[in-house]
N, C-alpha and C. Protein backbone atom coordinates (compact mmCIF):
# COMPACT_ATOMS: atom_id res chain seq x y z
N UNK A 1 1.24 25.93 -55.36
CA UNK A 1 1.15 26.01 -53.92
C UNK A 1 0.10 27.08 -53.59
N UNK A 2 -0.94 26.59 -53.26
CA UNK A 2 -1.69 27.70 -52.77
C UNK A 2 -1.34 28.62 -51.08
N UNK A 3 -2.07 29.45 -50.53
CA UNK A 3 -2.12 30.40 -49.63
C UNK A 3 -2.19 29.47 -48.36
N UNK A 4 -3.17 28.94 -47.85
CA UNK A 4 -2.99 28.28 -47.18
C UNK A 4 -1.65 27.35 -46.76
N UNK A 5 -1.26 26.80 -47.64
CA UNK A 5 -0.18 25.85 -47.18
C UNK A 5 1.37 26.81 -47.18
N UNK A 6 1.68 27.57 -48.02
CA UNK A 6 2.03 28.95 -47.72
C UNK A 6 2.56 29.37 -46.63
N UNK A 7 0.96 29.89 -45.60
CA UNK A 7 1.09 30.50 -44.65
C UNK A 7 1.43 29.74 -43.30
N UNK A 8 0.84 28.60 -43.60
CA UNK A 8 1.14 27.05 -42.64
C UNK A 8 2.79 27.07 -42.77
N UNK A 9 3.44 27.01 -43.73
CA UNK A 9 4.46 26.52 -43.90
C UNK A 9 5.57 27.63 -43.01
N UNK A 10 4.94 28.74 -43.45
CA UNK A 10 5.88 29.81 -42.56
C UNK A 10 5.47 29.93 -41.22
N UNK A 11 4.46 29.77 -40.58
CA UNK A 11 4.10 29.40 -39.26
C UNK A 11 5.01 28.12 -38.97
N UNK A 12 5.41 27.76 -39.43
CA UNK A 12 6.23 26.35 -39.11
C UNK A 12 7.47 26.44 -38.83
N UNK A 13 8.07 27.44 -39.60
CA UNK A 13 9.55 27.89 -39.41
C UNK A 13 9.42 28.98 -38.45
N UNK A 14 8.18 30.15 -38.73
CA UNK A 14 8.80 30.74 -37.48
C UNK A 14 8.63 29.94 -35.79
N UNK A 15 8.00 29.10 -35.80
CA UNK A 15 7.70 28.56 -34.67
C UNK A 15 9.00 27.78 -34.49
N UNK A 16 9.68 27.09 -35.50
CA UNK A 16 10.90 26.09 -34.85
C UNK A 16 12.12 27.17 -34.55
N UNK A 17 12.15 28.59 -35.02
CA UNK A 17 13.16 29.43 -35.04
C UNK A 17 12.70 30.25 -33.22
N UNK A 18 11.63 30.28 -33.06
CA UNK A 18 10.98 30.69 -31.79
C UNK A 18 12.12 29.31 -30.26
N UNK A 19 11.34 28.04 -31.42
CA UNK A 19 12.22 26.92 -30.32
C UNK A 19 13.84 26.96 -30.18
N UNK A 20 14.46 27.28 -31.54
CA UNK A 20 15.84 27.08 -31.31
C UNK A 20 15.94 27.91 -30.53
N UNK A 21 15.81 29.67 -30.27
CA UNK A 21 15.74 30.64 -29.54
C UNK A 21 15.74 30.09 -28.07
N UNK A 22 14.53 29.83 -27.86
CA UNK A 22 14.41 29.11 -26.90
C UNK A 22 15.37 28.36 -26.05
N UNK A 23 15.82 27.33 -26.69
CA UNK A 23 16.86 26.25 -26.46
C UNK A 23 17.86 26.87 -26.18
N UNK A 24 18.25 28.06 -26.83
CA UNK A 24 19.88 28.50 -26.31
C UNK A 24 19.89 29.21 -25.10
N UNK A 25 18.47 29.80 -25.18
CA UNK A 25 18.65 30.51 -23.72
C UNK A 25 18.25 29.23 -22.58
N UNK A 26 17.47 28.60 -22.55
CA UNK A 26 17.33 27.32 -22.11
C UNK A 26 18.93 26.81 -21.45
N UNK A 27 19.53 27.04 -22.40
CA UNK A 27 20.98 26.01 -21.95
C UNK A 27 22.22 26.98 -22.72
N UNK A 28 22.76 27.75 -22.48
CA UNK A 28 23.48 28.94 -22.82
C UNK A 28 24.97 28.07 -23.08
N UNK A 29 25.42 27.34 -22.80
CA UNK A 29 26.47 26.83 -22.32
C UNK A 29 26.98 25.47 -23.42
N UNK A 30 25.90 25.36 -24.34
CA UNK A 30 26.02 24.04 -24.61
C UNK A 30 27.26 24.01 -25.89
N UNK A 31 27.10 25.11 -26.14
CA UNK A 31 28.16 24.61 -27.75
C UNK A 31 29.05 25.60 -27.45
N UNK A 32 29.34 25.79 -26.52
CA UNK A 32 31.28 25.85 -26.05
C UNK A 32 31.14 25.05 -24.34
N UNK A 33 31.09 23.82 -24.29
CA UNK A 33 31.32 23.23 -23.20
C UNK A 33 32.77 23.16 -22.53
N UNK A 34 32.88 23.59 -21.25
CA UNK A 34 34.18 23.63 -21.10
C UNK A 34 34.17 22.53 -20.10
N UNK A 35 35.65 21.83 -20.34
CA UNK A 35 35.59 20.55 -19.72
C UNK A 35 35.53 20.31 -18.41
N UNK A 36 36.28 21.30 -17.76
CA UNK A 36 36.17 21.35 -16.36
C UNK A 36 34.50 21.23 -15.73
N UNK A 37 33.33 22.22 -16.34
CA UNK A 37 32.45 22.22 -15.69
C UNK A 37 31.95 20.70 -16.22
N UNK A 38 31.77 19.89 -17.39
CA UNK A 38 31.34 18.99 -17.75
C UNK A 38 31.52 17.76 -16.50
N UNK A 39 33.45 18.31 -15.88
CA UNK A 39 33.61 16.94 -14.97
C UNK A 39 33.13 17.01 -13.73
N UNK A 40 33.15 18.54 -13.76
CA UNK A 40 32.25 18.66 -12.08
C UNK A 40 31.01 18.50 -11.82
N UNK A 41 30.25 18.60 -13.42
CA UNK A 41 28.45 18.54 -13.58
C UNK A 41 28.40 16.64 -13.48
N UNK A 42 29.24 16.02 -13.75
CA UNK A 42 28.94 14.65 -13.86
C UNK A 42 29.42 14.06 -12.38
N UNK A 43 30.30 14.75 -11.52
CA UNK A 43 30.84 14.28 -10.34
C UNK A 43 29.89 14.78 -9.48
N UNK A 44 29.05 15.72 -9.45
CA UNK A 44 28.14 15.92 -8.83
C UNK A 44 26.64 15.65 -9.12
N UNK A 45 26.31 15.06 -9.91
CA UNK A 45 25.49 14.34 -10.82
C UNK A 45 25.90 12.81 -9.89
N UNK A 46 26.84 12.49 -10.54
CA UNK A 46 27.08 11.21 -9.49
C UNK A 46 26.68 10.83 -8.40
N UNK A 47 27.29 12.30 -7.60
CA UNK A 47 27.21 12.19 -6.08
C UNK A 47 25.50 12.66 -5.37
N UNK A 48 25.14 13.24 -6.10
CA UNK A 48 23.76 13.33 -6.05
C UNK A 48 22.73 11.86 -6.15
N UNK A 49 22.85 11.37 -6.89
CA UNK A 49 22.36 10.21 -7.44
C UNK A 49 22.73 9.22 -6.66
N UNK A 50 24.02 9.16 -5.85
CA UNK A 50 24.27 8.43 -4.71
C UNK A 50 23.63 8.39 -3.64
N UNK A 51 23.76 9.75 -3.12
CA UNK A 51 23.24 10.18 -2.10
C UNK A 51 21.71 9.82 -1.81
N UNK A 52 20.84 9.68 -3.23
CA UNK A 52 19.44 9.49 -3.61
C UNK A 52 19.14 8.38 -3.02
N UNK A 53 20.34 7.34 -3.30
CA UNK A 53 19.81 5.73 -3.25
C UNK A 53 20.09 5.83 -1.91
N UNK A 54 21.43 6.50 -1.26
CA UNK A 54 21.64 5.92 0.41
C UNK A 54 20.69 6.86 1.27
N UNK A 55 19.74 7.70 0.88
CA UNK A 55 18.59 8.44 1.47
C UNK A 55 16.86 7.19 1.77
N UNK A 56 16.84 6.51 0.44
CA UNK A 56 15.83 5.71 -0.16
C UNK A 56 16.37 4.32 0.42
N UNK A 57 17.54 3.60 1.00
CA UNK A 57 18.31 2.96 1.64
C UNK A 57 17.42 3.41 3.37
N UNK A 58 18.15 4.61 4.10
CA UNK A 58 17.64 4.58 4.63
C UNK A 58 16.38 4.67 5.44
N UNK A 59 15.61 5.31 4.32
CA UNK A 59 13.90 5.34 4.33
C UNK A 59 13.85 4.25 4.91
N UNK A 60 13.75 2.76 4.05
CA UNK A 60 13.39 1.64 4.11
C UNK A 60 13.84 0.85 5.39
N UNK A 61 14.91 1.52 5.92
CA UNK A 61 15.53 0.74 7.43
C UNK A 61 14.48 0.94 8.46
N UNK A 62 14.42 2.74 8.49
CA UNK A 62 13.59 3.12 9.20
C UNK A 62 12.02 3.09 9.24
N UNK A 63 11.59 2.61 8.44
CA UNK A 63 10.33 2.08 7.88
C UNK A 63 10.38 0.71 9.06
N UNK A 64 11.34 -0.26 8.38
CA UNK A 64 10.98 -1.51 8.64
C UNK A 64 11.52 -1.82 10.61
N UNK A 65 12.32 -0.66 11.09
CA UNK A 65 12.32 -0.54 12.15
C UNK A 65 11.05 0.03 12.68
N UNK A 66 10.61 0.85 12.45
CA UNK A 66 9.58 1.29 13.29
C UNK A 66 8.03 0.04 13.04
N UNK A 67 8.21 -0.23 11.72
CA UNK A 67 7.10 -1.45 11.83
C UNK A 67 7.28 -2.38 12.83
N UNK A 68 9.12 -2.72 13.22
CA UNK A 68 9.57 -3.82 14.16
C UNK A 68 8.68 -3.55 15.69
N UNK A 69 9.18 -1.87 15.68
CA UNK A 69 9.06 -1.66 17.07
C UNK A 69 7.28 -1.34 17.74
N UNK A 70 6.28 -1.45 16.59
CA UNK A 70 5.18 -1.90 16.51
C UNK A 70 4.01 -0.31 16.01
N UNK A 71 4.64 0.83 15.43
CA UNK A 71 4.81 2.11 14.99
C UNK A 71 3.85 1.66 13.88
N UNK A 72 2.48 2.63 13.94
CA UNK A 72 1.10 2.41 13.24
C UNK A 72 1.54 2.77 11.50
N UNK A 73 2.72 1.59 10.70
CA UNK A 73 3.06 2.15 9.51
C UNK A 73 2.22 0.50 9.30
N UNK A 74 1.54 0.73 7.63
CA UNK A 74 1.10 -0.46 6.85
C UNK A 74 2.16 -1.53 6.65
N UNK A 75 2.18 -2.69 6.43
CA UNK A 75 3.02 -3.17 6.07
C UNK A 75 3.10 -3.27 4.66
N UNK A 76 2.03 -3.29 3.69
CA UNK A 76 2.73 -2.74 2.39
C UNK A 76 3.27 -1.32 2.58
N UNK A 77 3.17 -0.70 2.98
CA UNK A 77 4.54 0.89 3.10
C UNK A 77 5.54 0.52 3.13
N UNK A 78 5.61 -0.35 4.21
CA UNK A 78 7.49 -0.73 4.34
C UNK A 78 7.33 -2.05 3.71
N UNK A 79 6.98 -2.67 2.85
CA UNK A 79 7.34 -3.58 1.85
C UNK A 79 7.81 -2.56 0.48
N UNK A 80 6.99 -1.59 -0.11
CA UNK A 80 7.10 -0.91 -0.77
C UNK A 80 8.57 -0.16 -1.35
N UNK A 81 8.85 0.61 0.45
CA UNK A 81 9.49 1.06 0.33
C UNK A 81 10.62 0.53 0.31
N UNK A 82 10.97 -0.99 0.49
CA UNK A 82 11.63 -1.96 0.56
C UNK A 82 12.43 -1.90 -0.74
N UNK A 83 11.48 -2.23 -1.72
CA UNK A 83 11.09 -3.07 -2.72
C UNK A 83 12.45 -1.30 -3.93
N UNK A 84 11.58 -0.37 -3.55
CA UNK A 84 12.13 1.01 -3.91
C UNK A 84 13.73 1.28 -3.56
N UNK A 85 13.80 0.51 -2.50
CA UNK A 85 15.66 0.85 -2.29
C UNK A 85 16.72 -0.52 -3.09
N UNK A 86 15.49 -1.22 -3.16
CA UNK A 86 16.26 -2.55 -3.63
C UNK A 86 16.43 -2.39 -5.25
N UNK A 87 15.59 -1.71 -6.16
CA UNK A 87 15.74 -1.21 -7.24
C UNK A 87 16.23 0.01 -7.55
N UNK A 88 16.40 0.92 -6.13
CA UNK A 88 17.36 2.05 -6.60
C UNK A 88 19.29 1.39 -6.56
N UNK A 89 19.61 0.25 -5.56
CA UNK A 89 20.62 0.05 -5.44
C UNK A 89 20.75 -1.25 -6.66
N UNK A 90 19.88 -1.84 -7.23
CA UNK A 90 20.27 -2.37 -8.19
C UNK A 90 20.59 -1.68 -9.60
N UNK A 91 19.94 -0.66 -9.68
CA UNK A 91 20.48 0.39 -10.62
C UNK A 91 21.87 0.58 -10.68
N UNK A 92 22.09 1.55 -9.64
CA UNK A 92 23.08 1.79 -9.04
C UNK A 92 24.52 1.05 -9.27
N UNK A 93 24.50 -0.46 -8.94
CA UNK A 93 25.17 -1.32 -9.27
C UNK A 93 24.88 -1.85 -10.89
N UNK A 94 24.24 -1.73 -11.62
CA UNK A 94 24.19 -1.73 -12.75
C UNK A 94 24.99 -0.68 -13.78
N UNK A 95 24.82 0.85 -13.37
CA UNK A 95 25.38 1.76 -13.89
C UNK A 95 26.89 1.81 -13.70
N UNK A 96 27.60 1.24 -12.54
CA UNK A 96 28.69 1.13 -11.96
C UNK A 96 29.24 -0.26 -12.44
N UNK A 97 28.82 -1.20 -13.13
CA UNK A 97 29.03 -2.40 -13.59
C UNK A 97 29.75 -2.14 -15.08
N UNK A 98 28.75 -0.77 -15.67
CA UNK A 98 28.83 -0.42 -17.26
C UNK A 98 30.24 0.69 -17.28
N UNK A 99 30.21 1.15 -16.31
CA UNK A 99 31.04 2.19 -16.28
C UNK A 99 32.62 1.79 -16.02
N UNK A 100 32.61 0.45 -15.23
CA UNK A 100 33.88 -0.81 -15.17
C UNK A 100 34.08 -0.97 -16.22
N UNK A 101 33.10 -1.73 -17.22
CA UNK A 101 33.04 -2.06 -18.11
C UNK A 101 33.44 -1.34 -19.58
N UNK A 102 33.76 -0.10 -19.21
CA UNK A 102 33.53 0.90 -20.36
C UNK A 102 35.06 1.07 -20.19
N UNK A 103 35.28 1.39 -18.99
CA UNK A 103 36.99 1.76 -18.54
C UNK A 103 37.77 0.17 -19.53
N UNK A 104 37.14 -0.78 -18.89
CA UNK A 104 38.30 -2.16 -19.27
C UNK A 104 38.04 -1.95 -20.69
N UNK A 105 37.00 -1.72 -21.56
CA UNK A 105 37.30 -1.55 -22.67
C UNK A 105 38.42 -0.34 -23.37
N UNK A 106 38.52 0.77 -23.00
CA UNK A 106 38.92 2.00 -23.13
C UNK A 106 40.96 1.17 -22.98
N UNK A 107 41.16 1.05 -21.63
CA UNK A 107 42.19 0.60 -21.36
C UNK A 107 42.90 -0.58 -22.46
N UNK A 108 41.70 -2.09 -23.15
CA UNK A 108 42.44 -2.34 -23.78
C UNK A 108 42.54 -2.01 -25.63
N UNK A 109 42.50 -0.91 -25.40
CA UNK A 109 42.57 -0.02 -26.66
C UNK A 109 44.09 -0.06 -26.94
N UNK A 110 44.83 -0.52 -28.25
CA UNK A 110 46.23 -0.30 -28.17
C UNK A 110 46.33 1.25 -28.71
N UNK A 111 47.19 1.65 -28.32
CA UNK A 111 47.82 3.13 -28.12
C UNK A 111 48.56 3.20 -29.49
């Protein structure tokens, strides 16, 4: 092994030991997760993500109202933005389809 590859090699570890460092202060919390915050980080995670689509929901109303009422918007804007609520709420209903889906499995688990 010569010097070069050597010195490369320890530049390599101290750099991934720099990242793990990193990472814990990054996220302090991760390897003693306590459950409580896990259910409140995902219930508000949820409700956030809800809130996203019925915000992007109503973008698109008010878009396509004010285009109605003759309001100097493009009509690709409010097609667009159309098009943006119709794929945030198909998500939406997709993730909520899996998550049915995950429960009916869970449930017929025999005990």
């Amino acid at each position: 092994m010569n010097v070069n590859s050597a010195n490369s090699m320890q530049g390599m570890i101290n750099q991934m030991r720099i990242m793990a460092s990193q990472s814990q202060t990054q996220a302090p919390g991760l390897n003693g997760v306590n459950q409580t915050e896990g259910a409140s980080s995902f219930g508000e995670a949820l409700s956030s993500s809800l809130k996203s689509v019925n915000e992007t929901q109503m973008t698109a109303k008010n878009m396509a109202e004010a285009y109605d009422r003759g309001a100097d918007i493009p009509l690709s804007d409010v097609m667009l933005s159309m098009q943006k609520s119709s794929m945030a709420y198909q998500a939406t209903l997709q993730v909520r389809n899996k998550v049915l889906s995950a429960y009916q499995d869970i449930m017929k688990m025999p005990v």
